[in-house]
C-alpha atoms as a PDB file:
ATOM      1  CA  UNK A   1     -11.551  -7.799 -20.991  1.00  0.00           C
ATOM      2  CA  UNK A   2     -13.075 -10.661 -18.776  1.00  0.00           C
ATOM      3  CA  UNK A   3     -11.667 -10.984 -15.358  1.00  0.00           C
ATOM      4  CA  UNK A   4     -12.424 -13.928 -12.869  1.00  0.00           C
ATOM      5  CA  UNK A   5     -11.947 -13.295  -9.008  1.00  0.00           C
ATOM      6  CA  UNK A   6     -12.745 -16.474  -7.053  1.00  0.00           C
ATOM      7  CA  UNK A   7     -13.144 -15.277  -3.391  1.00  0.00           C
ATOM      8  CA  UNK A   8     -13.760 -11.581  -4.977  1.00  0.00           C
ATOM      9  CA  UNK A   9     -16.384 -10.193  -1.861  1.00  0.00           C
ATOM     10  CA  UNK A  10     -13.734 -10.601   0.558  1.00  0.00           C
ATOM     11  CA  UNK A  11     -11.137  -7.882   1.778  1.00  0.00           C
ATOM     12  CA  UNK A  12      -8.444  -7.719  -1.269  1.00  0.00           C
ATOM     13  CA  UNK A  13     -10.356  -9.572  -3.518  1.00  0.00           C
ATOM     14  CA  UNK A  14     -13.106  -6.961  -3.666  1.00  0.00           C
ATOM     15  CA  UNK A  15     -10.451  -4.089  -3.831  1.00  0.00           C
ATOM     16  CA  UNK A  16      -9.253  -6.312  -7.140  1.00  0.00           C
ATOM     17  CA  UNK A  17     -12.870  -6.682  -8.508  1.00  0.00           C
ATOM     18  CA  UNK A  18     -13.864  -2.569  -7.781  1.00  0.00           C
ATOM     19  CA  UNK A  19     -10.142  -1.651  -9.738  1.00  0.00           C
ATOM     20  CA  UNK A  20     -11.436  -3.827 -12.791  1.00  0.00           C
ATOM     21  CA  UNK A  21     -14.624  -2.347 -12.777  1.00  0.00           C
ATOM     22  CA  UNK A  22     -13.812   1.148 -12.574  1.00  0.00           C
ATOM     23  CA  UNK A  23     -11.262   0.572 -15.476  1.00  0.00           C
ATOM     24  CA  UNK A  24     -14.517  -0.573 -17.657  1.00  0.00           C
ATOM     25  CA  UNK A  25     -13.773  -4.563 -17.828  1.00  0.00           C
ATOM     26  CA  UNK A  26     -16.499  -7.175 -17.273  1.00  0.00           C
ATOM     27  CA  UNK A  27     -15.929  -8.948 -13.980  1.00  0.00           C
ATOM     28  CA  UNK A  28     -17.229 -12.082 -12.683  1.00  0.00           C
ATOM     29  CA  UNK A  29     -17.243 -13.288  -8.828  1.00  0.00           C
ATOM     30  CA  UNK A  30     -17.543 -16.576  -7.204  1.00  0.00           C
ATOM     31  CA  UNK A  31     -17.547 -16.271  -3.746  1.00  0.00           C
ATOM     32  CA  UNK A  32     -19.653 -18.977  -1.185  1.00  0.00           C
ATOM     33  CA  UNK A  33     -19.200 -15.917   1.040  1.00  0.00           C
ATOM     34  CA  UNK A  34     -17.684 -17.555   3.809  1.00  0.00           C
ATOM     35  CA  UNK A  35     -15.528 -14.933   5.017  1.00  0.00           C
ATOM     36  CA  UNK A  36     -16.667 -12.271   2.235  1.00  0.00           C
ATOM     37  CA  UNK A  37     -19.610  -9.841   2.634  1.00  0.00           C
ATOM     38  CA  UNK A  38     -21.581  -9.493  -1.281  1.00  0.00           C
ATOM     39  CA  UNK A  39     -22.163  -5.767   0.426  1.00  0.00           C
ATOM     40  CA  UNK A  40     -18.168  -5.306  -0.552  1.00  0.00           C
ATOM     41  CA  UNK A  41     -18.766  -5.687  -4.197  1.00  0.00           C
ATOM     42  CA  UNK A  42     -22.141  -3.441  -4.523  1.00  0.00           C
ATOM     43  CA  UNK A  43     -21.184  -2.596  -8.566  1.00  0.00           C
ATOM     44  CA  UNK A  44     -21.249  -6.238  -9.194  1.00  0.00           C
ATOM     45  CA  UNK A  45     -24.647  -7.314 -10.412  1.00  0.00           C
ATOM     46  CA  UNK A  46     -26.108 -10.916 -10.189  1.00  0.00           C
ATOM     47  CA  UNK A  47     -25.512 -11.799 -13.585  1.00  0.00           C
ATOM     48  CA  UNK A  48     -21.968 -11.626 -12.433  1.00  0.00           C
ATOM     49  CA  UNK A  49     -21.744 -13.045  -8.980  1.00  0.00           C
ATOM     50  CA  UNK A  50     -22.175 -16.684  -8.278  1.00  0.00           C
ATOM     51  CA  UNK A  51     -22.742 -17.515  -4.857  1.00  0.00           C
ATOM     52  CA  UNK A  52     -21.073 -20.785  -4.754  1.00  0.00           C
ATOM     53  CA  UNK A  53     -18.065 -22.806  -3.943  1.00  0.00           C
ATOM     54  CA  UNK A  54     -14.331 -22.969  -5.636  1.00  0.00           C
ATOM     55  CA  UNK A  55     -14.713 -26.456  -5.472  1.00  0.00           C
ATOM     56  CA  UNK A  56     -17.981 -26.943  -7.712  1.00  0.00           C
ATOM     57  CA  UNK A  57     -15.538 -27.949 -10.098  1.00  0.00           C
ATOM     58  CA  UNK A  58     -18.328 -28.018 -12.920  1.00  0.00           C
ATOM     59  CA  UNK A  59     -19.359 -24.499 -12.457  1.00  0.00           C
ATOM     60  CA  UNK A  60     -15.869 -23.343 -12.799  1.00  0.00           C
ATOM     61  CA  UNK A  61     -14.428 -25.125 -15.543  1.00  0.00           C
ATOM     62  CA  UNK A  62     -18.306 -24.099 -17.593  1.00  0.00           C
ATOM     63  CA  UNK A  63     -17.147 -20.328 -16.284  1.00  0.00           C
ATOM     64  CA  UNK A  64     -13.787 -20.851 -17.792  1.00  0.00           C
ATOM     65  CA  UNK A  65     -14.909 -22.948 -21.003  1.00  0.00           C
ATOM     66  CA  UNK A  66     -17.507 -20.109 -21.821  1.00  0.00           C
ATOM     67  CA  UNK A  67     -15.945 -16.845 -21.073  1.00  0.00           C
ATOM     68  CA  UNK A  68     -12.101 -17.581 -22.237  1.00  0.00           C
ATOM     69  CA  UNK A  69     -11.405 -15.139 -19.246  1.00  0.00           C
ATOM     70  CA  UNK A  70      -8.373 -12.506 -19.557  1.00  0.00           C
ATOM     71  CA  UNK A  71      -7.499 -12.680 -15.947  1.00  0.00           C
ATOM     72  CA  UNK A  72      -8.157 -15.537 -13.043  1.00  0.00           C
ATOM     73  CA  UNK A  73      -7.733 -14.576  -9.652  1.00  0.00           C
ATOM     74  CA  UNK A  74      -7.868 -17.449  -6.990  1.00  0.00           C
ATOM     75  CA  UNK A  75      -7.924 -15.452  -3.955  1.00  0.00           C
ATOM     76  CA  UNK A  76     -10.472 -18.080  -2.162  1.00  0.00           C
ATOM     77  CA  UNK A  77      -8.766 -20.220   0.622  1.00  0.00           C
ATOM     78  CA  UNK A  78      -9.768 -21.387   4.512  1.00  0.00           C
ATOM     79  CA  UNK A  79      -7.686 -18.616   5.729  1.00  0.00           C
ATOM     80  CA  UNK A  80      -7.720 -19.714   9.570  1.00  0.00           C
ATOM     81  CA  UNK A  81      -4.690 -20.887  10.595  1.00  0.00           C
ATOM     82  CA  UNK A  82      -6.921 -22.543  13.408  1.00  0.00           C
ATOM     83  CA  UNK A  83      -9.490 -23.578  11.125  1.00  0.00           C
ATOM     84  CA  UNK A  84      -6.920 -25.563   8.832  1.00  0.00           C
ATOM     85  CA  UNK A  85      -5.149 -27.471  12.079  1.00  0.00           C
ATOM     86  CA  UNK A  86      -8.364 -28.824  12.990  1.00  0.00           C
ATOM     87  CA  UNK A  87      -9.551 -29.846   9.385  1.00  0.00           C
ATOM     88  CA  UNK A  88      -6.635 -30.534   8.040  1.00  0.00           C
ATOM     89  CA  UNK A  89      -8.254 -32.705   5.172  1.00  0.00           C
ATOM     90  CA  UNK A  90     -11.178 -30.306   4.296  1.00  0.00           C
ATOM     91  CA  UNK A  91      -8.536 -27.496   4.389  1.00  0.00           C
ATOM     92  CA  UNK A  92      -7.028 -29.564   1.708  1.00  0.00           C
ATOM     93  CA  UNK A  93      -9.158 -29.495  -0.440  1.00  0.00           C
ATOM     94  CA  UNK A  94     -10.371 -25.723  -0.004  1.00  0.00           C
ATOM     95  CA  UNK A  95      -6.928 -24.550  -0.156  1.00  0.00           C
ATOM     96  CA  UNK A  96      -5.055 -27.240  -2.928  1.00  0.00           C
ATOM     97  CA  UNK A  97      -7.196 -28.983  -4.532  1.00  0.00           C
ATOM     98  CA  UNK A  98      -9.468 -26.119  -5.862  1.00  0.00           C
ATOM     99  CA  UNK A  99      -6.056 -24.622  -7.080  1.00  0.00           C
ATOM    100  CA  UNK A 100      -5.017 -27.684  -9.472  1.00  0.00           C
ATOM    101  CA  UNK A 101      -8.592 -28.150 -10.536  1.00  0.00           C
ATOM    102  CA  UNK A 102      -8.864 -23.700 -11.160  1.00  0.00           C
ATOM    103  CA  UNK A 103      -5.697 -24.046 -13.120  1.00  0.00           C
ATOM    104  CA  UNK A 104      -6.549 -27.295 -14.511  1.00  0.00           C
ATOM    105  CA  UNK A 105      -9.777 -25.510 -16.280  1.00  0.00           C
ATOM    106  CA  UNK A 106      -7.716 -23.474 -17.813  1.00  0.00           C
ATOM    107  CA  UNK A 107      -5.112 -25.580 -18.851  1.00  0.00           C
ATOM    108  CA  UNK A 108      -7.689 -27.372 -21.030  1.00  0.00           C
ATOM    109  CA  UNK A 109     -10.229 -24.756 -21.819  1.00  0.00           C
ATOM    110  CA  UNK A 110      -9.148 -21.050 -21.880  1.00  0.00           C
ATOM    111  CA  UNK A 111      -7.214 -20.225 -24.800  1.00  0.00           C
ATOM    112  CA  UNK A 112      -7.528 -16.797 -23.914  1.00  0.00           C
ATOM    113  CA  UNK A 113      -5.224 -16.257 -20.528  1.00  0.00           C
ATOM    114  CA  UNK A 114      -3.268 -13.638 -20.052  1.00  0.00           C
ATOM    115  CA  UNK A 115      -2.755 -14.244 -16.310  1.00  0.00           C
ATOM    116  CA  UNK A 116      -3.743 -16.502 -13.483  1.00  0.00           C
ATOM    117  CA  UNK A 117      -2.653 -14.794  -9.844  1.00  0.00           C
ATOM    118  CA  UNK A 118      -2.293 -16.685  -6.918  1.00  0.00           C
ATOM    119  CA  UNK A 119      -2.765 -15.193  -3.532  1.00  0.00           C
ATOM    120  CA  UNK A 120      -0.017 -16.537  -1.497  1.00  0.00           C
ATOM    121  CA  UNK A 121       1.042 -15.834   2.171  1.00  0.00           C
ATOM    122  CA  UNK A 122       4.445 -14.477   4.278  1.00  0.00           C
ATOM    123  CA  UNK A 123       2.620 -17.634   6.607  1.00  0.00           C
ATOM    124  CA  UNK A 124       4.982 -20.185   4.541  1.00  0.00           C
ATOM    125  CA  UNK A 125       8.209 -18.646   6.061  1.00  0.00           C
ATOM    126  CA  UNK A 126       7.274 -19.776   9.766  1.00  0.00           C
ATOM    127  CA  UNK A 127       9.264 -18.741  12.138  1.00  0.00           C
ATOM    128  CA  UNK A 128      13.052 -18.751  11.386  1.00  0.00           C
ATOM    129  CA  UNK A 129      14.976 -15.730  12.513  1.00  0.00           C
ATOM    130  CA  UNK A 130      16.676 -14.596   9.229  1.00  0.00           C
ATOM    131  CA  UNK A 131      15.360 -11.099   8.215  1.00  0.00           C
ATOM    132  CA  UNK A 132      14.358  -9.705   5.396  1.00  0.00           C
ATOM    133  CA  UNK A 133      12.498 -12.651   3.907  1.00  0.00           C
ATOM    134  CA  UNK A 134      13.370 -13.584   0.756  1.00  0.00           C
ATOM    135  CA  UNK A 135      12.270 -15.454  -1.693  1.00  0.00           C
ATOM    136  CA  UNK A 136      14.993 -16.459  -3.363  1.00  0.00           C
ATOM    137  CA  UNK A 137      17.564 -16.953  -0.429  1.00  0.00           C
ATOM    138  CA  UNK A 138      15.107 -17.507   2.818  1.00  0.00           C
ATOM    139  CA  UNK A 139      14.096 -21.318   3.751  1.00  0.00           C
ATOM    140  CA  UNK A 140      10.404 -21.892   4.242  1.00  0.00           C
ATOM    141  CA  UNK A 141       9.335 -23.514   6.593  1.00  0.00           C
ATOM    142  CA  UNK A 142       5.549 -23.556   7.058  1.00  0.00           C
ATOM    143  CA  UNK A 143       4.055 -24.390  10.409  1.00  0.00           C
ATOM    144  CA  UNK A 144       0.673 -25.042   9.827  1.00  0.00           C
ATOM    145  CA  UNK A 145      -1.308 -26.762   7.236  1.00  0.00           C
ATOM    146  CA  UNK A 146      -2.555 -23.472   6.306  1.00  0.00           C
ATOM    147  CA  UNK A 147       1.143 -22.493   5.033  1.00  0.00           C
ATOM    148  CA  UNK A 148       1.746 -25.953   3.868  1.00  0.00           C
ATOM    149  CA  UNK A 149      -1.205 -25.513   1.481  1.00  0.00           C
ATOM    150  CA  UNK A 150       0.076 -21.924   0.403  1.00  0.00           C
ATOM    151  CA  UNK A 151       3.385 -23.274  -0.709  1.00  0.00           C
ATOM    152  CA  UNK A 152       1.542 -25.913  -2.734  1.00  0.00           C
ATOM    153  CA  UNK A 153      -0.460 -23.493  -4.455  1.00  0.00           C
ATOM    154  CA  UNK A 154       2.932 -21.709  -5.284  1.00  0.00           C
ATOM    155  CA  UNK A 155       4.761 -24.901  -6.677  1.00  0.00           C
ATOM    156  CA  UNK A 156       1.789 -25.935  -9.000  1.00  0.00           C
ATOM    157  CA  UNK A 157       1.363 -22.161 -10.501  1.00  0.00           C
ATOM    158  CA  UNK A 158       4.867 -22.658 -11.040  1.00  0.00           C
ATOM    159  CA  UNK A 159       4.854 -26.355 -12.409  1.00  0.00           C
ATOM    160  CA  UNK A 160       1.860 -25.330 -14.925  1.00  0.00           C
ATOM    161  CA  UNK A 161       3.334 -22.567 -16.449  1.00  0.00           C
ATOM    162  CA  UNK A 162       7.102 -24.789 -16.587  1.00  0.00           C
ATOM    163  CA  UNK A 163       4.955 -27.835 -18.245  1.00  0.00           C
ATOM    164  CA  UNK A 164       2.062 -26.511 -19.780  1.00  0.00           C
ATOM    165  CA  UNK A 165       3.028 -22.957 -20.332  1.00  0.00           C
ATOM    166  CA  UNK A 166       0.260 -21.476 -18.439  1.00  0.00           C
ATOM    167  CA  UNK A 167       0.776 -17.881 -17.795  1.00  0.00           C
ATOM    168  CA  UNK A 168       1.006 -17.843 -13.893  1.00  0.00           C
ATOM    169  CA  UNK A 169       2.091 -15.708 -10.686  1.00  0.00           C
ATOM    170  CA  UNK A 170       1.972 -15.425  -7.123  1.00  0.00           C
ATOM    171  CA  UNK A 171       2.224 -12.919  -4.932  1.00  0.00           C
ATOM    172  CA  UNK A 172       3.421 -13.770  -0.928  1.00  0.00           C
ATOM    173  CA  UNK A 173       1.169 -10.955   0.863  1.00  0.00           C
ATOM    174  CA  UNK A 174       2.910  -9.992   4.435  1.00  0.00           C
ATOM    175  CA  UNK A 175       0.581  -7.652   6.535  1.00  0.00           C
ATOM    176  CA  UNK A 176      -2.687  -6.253   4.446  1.00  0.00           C
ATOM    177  CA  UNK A 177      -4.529  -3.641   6.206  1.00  0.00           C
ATOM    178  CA  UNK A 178      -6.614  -1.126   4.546  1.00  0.00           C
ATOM    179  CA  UNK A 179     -10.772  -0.577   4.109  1.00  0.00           C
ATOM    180  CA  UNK A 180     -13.458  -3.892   4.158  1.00  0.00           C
ATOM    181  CA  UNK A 181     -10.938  -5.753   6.548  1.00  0.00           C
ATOM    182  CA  UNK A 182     -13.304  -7.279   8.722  1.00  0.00           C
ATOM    183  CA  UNK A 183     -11.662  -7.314  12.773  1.00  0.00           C
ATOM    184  CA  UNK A 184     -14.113 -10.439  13.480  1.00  0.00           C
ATOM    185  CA  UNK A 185     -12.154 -12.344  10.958  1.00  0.00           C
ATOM    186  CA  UNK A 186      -9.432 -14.752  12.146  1.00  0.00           C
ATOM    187  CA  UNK A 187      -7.040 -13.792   9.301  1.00  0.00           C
ATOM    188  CA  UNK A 188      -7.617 -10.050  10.460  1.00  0.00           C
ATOM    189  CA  UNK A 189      -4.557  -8.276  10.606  1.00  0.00           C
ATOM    190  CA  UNK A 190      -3.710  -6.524  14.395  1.00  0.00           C
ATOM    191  CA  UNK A 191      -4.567  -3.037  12.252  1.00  0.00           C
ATOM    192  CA  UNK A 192      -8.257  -3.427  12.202  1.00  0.00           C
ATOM    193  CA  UNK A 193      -8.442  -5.539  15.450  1.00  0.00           C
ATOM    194  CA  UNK A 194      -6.724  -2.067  17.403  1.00  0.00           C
ATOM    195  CA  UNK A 195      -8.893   0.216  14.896  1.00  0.00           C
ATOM    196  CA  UNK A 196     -11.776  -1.813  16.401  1.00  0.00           C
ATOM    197  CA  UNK A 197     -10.713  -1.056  19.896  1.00  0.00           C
ATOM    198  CA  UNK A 198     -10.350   2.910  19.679  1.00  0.00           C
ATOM    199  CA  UNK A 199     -13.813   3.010  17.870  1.00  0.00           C
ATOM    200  CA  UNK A 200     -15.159   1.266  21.346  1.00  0.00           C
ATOM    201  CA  UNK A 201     -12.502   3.048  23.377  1.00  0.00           C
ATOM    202  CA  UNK A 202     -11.940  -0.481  24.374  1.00  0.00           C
ATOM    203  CA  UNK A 203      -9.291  -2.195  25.792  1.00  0.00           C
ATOM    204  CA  UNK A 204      -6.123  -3.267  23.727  1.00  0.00           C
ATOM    205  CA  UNK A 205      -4.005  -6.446  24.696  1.00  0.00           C
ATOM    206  CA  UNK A 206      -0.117  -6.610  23.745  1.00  0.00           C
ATOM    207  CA  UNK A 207       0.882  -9.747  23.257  1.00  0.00           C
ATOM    208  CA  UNK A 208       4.350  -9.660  24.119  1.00  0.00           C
ATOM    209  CA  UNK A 209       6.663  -6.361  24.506  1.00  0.00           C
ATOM    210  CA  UNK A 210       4.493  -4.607  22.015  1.00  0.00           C
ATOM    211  CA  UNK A 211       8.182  -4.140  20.567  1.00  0.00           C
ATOM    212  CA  UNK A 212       7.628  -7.069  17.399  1.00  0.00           C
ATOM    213  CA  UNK A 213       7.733  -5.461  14.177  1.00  0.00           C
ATOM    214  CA  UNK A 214       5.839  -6.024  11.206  1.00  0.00           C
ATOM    215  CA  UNK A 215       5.777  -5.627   7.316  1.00  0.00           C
ATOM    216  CA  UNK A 216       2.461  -3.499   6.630  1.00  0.00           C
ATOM    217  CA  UNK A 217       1.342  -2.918   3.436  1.00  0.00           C
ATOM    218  CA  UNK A 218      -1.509  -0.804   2.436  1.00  0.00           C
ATOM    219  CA  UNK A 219      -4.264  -2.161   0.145  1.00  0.00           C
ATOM    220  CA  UNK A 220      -3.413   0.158  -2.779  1.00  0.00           C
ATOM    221  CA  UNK A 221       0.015  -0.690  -2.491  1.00  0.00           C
ATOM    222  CA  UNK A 222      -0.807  -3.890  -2.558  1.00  0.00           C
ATOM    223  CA  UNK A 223      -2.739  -3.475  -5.445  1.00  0.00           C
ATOM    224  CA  UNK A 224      -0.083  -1.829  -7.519  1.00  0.00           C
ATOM    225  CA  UNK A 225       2.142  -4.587  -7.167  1.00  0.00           C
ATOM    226  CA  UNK A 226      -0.663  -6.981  -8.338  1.00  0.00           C
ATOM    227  CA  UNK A 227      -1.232  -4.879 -11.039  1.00  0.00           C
ATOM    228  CA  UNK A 228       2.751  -4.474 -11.877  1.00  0.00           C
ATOM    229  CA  UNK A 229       3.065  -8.470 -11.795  1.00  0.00           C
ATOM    230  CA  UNK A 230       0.057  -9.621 -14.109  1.00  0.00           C
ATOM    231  CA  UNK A 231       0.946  -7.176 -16.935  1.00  0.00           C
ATOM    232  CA  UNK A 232       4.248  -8.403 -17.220  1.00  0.00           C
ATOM    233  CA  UNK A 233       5.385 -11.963 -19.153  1.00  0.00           C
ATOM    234  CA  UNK A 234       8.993 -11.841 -17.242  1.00  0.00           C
ATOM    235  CA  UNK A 235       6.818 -12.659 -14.396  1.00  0.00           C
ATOM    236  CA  UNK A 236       5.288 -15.912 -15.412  1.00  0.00           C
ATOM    237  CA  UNK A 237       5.804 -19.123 -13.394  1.00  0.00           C
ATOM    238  CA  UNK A 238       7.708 -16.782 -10.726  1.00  0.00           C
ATOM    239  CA  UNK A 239       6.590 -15.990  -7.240  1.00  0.00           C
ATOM    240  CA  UNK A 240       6.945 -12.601  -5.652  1.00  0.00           C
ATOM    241  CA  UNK A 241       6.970 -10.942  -2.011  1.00  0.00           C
ATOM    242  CA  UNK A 242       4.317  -8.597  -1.444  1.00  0.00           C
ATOM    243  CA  UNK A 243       5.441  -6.075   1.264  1.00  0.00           C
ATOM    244  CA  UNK A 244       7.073  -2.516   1.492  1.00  0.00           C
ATOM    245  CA  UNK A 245      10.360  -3.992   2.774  1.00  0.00           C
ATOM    246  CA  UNK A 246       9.747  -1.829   6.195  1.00  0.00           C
ATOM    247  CA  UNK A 247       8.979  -3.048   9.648  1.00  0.00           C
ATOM    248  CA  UNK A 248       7.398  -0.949  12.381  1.00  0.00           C
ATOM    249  CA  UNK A 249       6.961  -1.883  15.915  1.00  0.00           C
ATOM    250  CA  UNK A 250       3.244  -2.298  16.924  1.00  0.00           C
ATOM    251  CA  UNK A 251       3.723   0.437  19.539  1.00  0.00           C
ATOM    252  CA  UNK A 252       4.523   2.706  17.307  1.00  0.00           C
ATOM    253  CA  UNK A 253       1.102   1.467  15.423  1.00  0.00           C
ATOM    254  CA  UNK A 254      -1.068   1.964  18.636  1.00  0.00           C
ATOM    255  CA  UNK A 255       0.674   5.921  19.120  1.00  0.00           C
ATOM    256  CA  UNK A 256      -0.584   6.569  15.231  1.00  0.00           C
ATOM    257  CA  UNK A 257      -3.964   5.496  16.165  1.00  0.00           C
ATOM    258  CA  UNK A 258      -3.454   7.179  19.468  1.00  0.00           C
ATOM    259  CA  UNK A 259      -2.427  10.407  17.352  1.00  0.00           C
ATOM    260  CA  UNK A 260      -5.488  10.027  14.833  1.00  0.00           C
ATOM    261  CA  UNK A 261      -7.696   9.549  17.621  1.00  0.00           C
ATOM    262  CA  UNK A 262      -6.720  11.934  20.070  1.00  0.00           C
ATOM    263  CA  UNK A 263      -7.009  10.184  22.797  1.00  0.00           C
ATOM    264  CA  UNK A 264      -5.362   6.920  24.443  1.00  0.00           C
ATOM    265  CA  UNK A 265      -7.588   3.465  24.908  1.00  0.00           C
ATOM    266  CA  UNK A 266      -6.140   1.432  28.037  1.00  0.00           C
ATOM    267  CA  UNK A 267      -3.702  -1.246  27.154  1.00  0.00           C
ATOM    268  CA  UNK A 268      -1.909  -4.071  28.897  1.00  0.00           C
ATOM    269  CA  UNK A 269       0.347  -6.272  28.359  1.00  0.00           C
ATOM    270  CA  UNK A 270       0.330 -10.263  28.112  1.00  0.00           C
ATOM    271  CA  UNK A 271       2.823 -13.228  27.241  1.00  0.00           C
ATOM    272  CA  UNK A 272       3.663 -13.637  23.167  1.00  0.00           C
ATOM    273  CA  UNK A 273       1.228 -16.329  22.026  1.00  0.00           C
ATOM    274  CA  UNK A 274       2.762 -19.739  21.134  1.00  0.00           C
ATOM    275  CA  UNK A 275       4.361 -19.925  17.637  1.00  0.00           C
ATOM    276  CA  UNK A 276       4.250 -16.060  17.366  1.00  0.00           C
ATOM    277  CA  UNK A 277       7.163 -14.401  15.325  1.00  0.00           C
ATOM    278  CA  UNK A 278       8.979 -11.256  16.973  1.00  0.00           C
ATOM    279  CA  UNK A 279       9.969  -9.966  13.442  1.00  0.00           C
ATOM    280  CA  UNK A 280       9.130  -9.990  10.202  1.00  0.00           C
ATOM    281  CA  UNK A 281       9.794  -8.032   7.348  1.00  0.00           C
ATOM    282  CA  UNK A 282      10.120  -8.718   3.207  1.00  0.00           C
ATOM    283  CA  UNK A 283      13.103  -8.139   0.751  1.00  0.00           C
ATOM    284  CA  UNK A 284      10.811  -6.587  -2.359  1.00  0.00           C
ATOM    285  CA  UNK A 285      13.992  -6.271  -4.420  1.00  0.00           C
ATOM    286  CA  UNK A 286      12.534  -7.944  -7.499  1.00  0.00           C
ATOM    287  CA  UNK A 287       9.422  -6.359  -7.329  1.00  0.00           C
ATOM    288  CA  UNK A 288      11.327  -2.736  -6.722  1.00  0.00           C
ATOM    289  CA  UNK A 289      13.211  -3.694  -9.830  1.00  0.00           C
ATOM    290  CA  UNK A 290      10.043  -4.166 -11.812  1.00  0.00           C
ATOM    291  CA  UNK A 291       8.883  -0.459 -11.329  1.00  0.00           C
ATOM    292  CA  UNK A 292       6.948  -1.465  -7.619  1.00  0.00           C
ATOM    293  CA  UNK A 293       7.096   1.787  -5.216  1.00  0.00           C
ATOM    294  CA  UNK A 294       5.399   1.303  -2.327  1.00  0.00           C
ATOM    295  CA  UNK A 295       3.294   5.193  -1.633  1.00  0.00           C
ATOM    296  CA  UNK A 296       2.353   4.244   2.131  1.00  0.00           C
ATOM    297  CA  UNK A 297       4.338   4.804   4.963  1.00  0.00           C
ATOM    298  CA  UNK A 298       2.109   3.197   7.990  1.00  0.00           C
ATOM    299  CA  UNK A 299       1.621   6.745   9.111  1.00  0.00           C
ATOM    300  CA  UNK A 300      -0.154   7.622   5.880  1.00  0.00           C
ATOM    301  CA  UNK A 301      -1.803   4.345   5.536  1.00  0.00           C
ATOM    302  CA  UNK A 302      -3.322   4.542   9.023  1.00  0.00           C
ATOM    303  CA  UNK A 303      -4.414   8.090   8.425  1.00  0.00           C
ATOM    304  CA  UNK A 304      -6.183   6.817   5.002  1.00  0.00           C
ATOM    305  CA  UNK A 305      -7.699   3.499   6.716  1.00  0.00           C
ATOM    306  CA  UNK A 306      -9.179   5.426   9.490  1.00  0.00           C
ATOM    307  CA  UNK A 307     -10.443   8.125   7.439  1.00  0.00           C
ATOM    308  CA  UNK A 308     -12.296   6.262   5.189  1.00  0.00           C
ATOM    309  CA  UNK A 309     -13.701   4.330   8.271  1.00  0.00           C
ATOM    310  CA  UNK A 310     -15.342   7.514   9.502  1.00  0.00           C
ATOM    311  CA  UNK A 311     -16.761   8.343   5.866  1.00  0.00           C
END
């Protein structure tokens, strides 16, 4: 099978491109490797990787027109919050209109789709205190243009596969940590940031009571429930949370690292950051229901991350 990852050198679009490979399928990359590193995706040769742009509209709708791809994922987005807020309009178009014009390429041209996948974000459910999220019973309400732009991707996956019949579904990630997560990055989760601190025995900030909670999910959980969702047609034109449905406490984090590490790095404690959320956690009900079971406790996850880190 053929298999299109837009933004596929980054952290979980890599992870998605090395699982096709190893499974024997020919994947193709377009990445302007903004955020991505083309050292992530080593097995992918240059025949196969196109340095370039989601919105060089031409070279993806001649990638879609000549390859009649399997699978499309559109993992590529401007993925600062900050970054989005102060470019709202160029944001835009990196984050929506590269989605219509990605599905609109294969609304017209591939005959062969089995699934496109959108990479969503927990970001669209802002800050209201109801807990778990859900997707069905939860408001949104996004607080950035960043989220705004996520939930628009979402509604036109949706509308295409409700008018056109396009085989579509999106996945709303909540807290990704795992190998090739770059700390430097402003989407970096506070995982790799704190793993970043130990390795440098360098200070670690709280922000807040250290007491927030969060829904981490490990990559290869992740993965399975990407993998569960694009093999099955009750999925199509339906969105999906992507968590374990567990929150843990970011203390509790910093003891696991403190644990792995054996020893403590110093730590203090500052006010919560404007627009920060105290807790979050997903309802993964409908995913549970379609065979998802989450195999990472944070313990186990941490333990795995850190590991492979040190290899």
């Amino acid at each position: 099978m053929k298999v299109l990852i837009i933004g596929g050198s980054g952290f979980i679009g890599s992870h998605i491109a090395e699982k096709w490979h190893n499974e024997g399928h020919e994947v193709f990359i377009v990445d302007n490797l903004s955020t991505g590193k083309r050292e992530n995706v080593p097995f992918i040769d240059e025949a196969h990787f196109y340095h370039d742009d989601v919105k060089n509209f031409d070279l993806i709708t001649e990638l879609v027109q000549k390859h009649q791809f399997d699978y499309i994922f559109h993992m590529a987005a401007m993925v600062s919050v900050v970054e989005t807020v102060e470019k709202p309009l160029e944001s835009n178009g990196d984050n929506i209109d590269s989605t219509i014009h990605l599905l609109e390429a294969n609304r017209q041209y591939n005959n062969n789709l089995k699934k496109f996948f959108f990479a969503s974000s927990a970001a669209i459910y802002g800050d209201l205190p109801d807990l778990p999220k859900s997707v069905e019973t939860s408001n949104i309400n996004p607080l950035s243009p960043y989220a705004v732009q996520k939930f628009a991707g979402e509604q036109y996956t949706k509308i295409y596969h409700s008018l056109y019949g396009l085989p579509t579904v999106a996945l709303r990630f909540f807290n990704v940590y795992g190998p090739r997560q770059n700390p430097e990055s402003d989407y970096s989760g506070v995982l790799s940031i704190m793993n970043q601190k130990f390795l440098n025995k360098a200070p670690f900030t709280f922000f807040g009571d250290g007491k927030q909670t969060r829904d981490f999910i490990y990559i290869k959980d992740l993965l399975q429930a990407i993998w569960i969702v694009i093999q099955d047609d009750a999925t199509n034109g339906k969105v999906y949370n992507a968590g374990t449905g567990n929150q843990t406490d970011l203390i509790t984090v910093f003891n696991a690292f403190a644990d792995y590490f054996r020893y403590e790095v110093p730590y203090s404690f500052e006010e919560a950051r404007a627009g920060d959320i105290k807790h979050s956690y997903s309802d993964v009900t409908p995913l549970n229901d379609l065979g998802f079971n989450p195999e990472y406790d944070v313990m186990k996850g941490i333990a795995e991350y850190l590991k492979y880190n040190q290899d």
